[in-house]
N, C-alpha and C. Protein backbone atom coordinates (compact mmCIF):
# COMPACT_ATOMS: atom_id res chain seq x y z
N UNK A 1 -0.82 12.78 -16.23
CA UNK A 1 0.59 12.85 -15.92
C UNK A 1 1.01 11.55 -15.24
N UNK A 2 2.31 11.15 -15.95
CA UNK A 2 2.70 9.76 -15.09
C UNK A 2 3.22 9.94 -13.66
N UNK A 3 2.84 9.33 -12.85
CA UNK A 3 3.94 8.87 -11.83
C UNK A 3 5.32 8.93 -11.23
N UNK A 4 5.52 9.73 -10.44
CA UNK A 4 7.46 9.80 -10.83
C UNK A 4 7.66 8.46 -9.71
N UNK A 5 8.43 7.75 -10.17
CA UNK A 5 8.91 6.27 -9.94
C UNK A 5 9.55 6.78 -8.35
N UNK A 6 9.56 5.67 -7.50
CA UNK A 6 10.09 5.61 -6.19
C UNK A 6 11.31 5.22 -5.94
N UNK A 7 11.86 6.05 -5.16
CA UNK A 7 13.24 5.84 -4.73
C UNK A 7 13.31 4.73 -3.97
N UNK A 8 13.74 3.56 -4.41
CA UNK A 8 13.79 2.55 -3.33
C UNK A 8 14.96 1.71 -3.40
N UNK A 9 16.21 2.35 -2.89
CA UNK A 9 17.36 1.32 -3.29
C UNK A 9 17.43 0.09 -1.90
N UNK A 10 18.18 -1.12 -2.82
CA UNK A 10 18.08 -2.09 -2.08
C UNK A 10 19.41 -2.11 -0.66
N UNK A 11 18.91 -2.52 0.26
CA UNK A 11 19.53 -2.54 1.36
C UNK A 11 19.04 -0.98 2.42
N UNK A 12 18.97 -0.49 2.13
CA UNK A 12 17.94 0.45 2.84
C UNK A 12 16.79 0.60 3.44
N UNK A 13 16.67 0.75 5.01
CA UNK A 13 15.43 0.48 5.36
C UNK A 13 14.59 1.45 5.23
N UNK A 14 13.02 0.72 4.68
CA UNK A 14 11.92 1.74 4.63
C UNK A 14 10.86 1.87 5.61
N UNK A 15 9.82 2.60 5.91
CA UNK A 15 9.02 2.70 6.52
C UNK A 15 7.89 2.87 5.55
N UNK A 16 7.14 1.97 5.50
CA UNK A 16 5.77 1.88 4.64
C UNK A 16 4.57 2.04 5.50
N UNK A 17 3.51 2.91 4.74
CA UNK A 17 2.57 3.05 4.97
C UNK A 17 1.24 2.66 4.47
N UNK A 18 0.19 1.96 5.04
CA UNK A 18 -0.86 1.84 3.53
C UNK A 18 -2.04 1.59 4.78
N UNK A 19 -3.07 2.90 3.72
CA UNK A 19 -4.00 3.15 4.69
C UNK A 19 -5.42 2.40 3.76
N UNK A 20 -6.64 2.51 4.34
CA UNK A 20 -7.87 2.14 3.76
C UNK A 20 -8.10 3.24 3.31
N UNK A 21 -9.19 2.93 1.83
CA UNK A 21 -9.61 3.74 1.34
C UNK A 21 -10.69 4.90 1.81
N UNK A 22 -10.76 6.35 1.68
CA UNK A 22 -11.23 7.02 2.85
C UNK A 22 -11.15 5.95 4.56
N UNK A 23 -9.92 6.01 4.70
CA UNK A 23 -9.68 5.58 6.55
C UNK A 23 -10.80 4.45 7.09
N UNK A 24 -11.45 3.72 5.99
CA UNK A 24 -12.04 2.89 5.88
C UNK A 24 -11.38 1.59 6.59
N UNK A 25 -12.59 0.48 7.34
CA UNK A 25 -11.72 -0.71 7.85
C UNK A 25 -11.01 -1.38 7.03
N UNK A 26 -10.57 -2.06 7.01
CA UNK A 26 -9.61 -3.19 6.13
C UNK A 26 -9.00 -4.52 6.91
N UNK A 27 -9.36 -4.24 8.03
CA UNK A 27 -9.22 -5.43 8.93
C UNK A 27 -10.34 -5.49 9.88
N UNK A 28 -11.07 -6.76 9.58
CA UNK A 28 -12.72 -6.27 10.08
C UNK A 28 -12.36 -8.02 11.29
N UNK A 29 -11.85 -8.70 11.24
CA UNK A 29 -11.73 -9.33 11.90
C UNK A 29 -10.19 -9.81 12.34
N UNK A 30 -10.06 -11.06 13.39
CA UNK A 30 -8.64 -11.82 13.45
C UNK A 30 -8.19 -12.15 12.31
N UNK A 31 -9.11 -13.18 11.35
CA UNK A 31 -9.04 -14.06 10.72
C UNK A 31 -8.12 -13.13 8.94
N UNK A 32 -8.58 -12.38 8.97
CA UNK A 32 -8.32 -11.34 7.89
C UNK A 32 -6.82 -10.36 8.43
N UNK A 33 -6.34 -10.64 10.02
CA UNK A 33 -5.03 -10.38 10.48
C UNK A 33 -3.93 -11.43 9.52
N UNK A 34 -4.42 -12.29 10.45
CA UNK A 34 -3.46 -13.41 10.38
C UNK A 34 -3.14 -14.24 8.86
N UNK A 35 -4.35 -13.95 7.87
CA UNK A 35 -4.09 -14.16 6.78
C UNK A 35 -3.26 -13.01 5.87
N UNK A 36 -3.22 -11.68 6.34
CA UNK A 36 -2.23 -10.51 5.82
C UNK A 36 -1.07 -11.18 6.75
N UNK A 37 -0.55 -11.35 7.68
CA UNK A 37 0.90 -11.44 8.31
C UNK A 37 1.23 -12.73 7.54
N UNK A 38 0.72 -13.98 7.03
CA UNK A 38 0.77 -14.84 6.59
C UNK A 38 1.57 -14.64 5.34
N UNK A 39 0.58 -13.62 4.61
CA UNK A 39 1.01 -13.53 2.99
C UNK A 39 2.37 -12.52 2.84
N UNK A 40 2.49 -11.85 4.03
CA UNK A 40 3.43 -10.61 4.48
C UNK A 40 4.60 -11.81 4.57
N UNK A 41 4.54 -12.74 5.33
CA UNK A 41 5.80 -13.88 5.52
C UNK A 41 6.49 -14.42 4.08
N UNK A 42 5.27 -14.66 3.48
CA UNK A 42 5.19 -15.68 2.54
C UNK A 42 6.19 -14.61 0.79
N UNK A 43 5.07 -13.55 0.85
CA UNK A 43 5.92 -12.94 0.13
C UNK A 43 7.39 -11.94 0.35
N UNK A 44 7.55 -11.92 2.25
CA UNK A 44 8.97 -11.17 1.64
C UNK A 44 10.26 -12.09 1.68
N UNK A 45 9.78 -13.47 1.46
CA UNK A 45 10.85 -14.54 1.38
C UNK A 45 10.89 -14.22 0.05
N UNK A 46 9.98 -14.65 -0.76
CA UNK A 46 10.01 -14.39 -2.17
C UNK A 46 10.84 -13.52 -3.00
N UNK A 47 10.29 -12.22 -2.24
CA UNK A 47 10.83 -11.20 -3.15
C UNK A 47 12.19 -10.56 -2.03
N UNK A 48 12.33 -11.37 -1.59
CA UNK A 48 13.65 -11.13 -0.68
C UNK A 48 13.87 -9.25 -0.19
N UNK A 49 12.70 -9.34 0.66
CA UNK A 49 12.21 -8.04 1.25
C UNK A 49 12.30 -8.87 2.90
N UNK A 50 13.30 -7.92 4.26
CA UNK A 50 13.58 -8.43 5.50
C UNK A 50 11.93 -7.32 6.24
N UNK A 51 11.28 -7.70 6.76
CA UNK A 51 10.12 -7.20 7.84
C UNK A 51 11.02 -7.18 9.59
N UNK A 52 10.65 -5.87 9.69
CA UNK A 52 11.68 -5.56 11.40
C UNK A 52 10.95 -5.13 11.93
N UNK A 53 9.79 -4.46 11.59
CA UNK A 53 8.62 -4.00 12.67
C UNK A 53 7.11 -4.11 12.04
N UNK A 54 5.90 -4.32 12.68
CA UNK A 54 4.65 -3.77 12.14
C UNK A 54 3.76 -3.77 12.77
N UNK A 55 2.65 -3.15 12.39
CA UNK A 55 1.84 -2.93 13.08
C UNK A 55 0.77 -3.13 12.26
N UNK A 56 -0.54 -3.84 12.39
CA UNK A 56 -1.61 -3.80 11.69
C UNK A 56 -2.71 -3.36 12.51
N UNK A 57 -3.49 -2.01 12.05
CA UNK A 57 -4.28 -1.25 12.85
C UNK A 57 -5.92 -1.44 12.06
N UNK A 58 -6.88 -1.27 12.48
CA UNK A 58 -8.40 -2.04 12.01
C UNK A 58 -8.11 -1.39 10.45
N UNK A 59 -7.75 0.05 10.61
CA UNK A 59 -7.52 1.11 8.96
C UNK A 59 -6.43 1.58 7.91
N UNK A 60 -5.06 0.85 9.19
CA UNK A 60 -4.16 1.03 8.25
C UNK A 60 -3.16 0.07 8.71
N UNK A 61 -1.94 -0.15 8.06
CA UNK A 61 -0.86 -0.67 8.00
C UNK A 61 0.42 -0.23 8.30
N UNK A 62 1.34 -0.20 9.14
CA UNK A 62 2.48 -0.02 9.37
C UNK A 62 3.70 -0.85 8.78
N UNK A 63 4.88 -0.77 8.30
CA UNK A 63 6.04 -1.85 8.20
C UNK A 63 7.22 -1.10 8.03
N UNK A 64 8.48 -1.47 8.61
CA UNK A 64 9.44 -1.53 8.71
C UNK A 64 10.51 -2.21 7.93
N UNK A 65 10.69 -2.25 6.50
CA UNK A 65 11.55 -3.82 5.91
C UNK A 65 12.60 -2.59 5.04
N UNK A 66 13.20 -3.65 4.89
CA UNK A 66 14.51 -3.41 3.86
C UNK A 66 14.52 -4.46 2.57
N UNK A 67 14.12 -3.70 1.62
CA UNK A 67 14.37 -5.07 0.16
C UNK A 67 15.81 -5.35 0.00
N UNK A 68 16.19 -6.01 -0.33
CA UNK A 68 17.58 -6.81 -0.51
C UNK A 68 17.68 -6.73 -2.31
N UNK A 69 16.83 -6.10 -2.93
CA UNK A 69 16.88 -6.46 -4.05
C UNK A 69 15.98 -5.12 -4.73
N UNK A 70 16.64 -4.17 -5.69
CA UNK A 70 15.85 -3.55 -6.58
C UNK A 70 14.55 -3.80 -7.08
N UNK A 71 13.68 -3.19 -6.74
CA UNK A 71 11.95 -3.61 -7.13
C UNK A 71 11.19 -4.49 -6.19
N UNK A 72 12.13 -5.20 -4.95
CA UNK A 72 11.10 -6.33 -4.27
C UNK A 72 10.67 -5.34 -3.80
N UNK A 73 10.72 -4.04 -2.74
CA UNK A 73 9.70 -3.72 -2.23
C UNK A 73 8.05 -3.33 -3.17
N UNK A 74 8.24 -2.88 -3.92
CA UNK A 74 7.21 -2.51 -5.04
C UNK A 74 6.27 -4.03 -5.29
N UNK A 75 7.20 -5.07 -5.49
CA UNK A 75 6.15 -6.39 -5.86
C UNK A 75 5.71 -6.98 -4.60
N UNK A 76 6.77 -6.66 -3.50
CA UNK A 76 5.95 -7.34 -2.45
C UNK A 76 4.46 -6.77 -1.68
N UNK A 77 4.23 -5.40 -1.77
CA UNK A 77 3.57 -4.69 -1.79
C UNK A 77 2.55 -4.60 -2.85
N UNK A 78 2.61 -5.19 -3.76
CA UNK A 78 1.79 -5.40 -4.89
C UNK A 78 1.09 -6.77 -4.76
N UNK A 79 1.86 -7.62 -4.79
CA UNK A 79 1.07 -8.97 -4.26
C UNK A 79 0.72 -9.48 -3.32
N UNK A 80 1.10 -8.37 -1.82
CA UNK A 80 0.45 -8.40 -1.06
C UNK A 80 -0.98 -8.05 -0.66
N UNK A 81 -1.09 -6.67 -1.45
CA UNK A 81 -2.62 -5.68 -1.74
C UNK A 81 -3.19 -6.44 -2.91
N UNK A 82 -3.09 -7.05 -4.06
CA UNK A 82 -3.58 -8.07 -4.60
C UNK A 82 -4.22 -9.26 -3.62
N UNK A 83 -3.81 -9.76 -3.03
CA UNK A 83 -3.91 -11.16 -2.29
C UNK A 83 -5.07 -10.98 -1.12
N UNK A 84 -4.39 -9.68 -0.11
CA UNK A 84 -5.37 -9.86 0.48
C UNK A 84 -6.90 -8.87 0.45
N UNK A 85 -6.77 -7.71 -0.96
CA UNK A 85 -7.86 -7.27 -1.25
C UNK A 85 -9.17 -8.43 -1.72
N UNK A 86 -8.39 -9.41 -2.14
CA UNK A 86 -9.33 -10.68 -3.09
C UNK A 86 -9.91 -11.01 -1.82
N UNK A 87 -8.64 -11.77 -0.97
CA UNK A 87 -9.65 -12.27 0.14
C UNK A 87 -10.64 -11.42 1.03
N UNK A 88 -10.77 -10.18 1.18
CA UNK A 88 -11.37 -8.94 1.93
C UNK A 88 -12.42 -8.81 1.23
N UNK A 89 -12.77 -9.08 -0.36
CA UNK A 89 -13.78 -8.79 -1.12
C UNK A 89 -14.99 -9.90 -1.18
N UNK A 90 -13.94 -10.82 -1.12
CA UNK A 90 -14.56 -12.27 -1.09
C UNK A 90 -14.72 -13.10 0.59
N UNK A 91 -14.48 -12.68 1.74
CA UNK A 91 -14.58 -12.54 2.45
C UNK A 91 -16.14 -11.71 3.12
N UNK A 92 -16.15 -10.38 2.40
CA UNK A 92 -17.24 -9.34 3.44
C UNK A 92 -18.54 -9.08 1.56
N UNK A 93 -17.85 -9.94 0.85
CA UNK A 93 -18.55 -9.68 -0.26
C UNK A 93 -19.17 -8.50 -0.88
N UNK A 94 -18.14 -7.73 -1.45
CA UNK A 94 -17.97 -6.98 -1.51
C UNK A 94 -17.17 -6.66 -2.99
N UNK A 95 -17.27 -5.79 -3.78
CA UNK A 95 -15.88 -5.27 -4.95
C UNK A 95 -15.68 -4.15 -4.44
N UNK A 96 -14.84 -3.34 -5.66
CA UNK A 96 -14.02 -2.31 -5.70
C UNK A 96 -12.88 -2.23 -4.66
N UNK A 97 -11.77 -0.75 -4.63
CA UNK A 97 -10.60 -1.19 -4.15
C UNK A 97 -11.01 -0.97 -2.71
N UNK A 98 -9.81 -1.43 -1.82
CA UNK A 98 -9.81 -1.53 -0.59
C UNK A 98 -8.83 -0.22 0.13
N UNK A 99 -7.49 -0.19 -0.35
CA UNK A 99 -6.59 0.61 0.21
C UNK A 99 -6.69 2.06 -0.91
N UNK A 100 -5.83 2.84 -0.14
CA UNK A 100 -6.47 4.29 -0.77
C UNK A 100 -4.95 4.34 -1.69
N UNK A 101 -5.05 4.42 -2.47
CA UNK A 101 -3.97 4.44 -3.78
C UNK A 101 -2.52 3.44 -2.91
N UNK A 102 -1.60 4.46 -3.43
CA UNK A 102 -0.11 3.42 -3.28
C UNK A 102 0.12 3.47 -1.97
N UNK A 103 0.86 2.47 -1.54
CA UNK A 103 1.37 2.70 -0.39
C UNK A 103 2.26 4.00 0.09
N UNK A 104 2.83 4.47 0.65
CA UNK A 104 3.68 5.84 1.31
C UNK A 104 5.00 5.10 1.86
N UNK A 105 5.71 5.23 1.30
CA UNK A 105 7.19 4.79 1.28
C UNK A 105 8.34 6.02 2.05
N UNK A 106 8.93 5.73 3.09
CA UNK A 106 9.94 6.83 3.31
C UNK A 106 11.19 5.81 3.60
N UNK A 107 12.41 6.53 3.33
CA UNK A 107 14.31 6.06 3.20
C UNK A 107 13.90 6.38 4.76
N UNK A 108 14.61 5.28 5.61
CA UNK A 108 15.24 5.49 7.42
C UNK A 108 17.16 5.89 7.00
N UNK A 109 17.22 7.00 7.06
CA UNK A 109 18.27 7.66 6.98
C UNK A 109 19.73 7.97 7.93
N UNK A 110 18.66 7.40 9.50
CA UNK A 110 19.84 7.46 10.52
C UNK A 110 19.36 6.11 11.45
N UNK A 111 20.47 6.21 12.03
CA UNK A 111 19.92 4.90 13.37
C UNK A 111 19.25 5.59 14.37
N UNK A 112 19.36 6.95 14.75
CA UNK A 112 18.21 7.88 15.74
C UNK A 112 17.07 7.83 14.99
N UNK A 113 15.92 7.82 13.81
CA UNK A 113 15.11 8.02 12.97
C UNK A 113 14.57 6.24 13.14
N UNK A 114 15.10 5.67 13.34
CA UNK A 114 14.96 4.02 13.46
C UNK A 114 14.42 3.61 14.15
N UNK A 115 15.17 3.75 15.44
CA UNK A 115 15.18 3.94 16.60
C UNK A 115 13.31 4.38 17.47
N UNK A 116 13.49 5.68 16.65
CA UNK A 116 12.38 6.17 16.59
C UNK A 116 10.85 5.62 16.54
N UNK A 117 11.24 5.04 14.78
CA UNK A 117 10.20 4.27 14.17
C UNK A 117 9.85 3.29 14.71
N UNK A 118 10.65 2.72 15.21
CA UNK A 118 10.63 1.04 16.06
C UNK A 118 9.27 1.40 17.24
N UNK A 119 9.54 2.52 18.10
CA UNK A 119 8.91 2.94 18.61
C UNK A 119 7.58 3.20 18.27
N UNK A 120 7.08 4.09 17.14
CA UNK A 120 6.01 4.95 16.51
C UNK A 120 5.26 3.57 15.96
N UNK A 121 5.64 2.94 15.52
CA UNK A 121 4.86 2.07 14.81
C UNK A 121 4.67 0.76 15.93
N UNK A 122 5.20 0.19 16.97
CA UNK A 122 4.62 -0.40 17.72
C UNK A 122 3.93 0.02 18.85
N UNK A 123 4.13 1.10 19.29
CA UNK A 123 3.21 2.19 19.91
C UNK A 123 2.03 2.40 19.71
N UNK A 124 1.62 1.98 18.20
CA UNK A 124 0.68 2.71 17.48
C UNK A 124 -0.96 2.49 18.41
N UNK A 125 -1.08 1.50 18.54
CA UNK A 125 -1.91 0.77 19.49
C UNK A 125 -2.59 1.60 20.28
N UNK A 126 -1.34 1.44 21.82
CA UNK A 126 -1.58 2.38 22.30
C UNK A 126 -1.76 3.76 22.78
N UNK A 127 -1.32 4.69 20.99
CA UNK A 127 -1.68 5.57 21.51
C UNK A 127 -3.21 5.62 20.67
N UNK A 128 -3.34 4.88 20.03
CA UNK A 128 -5.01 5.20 19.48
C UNK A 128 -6.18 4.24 20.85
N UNK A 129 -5.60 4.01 21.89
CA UNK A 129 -5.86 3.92 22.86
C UNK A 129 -7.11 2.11 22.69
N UNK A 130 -6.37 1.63 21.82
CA UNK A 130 -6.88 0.28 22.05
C UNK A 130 -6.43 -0.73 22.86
N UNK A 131 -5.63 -0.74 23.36
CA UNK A 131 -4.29 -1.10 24.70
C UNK A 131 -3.88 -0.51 25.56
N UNK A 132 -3.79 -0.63 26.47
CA UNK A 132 -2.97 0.52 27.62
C UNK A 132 -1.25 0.01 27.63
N UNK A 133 -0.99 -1.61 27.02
CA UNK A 133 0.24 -1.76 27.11
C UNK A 133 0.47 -2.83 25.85
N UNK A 134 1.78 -2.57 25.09
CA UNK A 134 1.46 -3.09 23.72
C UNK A 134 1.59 -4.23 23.49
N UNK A 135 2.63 -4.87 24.44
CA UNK A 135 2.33 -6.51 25.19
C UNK A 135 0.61 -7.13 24.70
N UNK A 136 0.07 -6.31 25.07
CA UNK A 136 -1.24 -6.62 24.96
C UNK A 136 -2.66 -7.05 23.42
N UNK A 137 -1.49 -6.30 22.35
CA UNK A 137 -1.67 -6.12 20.84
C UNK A 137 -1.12 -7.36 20.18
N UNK A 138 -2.06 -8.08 19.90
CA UNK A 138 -1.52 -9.59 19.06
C UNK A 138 -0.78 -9.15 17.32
N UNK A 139 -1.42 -7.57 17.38
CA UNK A 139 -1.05 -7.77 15.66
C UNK A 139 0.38 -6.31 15.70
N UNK A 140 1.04 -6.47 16.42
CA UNK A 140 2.40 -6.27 15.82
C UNK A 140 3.56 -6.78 16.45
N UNK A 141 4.83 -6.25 15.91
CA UNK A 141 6.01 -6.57 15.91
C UNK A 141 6.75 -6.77 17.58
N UNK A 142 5.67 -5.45 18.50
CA UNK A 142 6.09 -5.23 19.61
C UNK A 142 6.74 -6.93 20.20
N UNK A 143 6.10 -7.82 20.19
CA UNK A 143 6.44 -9.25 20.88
C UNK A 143 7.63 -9.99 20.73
N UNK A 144 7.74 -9.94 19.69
CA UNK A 144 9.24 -10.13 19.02
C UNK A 144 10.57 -9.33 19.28
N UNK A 145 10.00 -7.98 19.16
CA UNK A 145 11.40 -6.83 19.23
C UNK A 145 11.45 -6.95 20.72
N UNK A 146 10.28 -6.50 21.72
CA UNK A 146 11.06 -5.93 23.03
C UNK A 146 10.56 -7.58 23.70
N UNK A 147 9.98 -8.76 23.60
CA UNK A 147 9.86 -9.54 24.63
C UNK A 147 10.45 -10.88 24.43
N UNK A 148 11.00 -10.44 22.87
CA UNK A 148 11.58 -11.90 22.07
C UNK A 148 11.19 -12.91 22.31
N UNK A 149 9.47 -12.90 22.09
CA UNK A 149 8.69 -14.10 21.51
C UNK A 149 9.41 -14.24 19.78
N UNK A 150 10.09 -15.62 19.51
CA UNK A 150 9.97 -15.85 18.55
C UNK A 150 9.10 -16.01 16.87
N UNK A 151 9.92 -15.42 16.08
CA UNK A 151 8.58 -15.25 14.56
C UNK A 151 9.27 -15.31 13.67
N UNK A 152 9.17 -16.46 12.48
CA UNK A 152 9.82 -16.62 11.38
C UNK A 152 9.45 -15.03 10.53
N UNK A 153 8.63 -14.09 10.51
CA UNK A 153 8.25 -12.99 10.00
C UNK A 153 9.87 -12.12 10.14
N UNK A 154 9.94 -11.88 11.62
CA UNK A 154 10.65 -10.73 11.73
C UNK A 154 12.06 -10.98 11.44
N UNK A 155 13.36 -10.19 10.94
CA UNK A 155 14.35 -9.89 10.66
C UNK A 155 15.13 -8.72 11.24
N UNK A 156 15.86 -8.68 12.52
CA UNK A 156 16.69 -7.56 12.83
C UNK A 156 17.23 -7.22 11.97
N UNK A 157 17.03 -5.45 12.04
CA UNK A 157 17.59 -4.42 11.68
C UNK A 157 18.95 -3.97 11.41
N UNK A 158 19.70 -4.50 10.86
CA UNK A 158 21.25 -3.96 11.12
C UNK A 158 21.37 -2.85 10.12
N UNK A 159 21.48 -1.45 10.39
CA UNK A 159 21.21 -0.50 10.24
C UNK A 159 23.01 0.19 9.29
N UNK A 160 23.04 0.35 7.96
CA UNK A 160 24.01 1.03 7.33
C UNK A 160 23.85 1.91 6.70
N UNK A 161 24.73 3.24 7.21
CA UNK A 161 24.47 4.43 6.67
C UNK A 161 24.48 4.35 5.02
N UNK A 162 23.65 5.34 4.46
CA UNK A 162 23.27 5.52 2.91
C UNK A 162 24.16 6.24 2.24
């Protein structure tokens, strides 16, 4: 049975999810961070996809973006898990896949639900208790949103009802 295609209209913010295969690592070092936030920069200029929050956890992935454009979220997400599965394979030497099927896509429907998320996903840290304060977490969004350290990555949120 095929696939039923994803709702993803442009200008709408999503909340993406993408975990390792069985909850498996996928970020085994820094170096394998900073080359995903890299390619995360690189491609949502491209595919003109805005990044407003994230979080990168040792097993899974958090993000916050809005595509500007029908289908960028789908390719940016595609050539992102392309890009840095190669380097992860070729890196810990290793084949087969890395992340556990598609990513998990949900519509942010209100500015309370946002609001929310902003929260849940830079939180994430500390509540899996690798931080006591999220200041403290080099790999998400928290630095930017609440301490406005500057990042060509991130893009505020301006939030319009659907």
């Amino acid at each position: 049975m095929a696939r039923l295609a994803r709702v993803i209209p442009a200008g709408v913010p999503q909340h993406i999810i993408q975990r390792g295969n069985n909850r498996q690592v996928c970020f085994g070092a820094e170096e394998g961070m900073k080359a995903y936030l890299n390619w995360l920069k690189e491609f949502s200029k491209k595919y003109s996809v805005e990044i407003h929050a994230w979080v990168l956890m040792t097993n899974h992935v958090h993000l916050l973006c809005t595509p500007q454009e029908e289908g960028a979220l789908s390719r940016i997400m595609q050539s992102l898990g392309r890009m840095y599965v190669r380097y992860y394979n070729f890196t810990y030497q290793r084949t087969g896949t890395l992340w556990e099927g598609r990513f998990k896509s949900s519509l942010i429907q209100s500015e309370h639900y946002l609001l929310e998320l902003y929260r849940y996903i830079e939180l994430n840290p500390v509540r899996a208790n690798m931080v006591d304060d999220p200041g403290d977490y080099s790999w998400s969004s928290y630095g930017c949103n609440a301490l406005g350290i500057d990042t060509e990555l991130q893009t505020p949120c301006i939030f319009r009802l659907i």
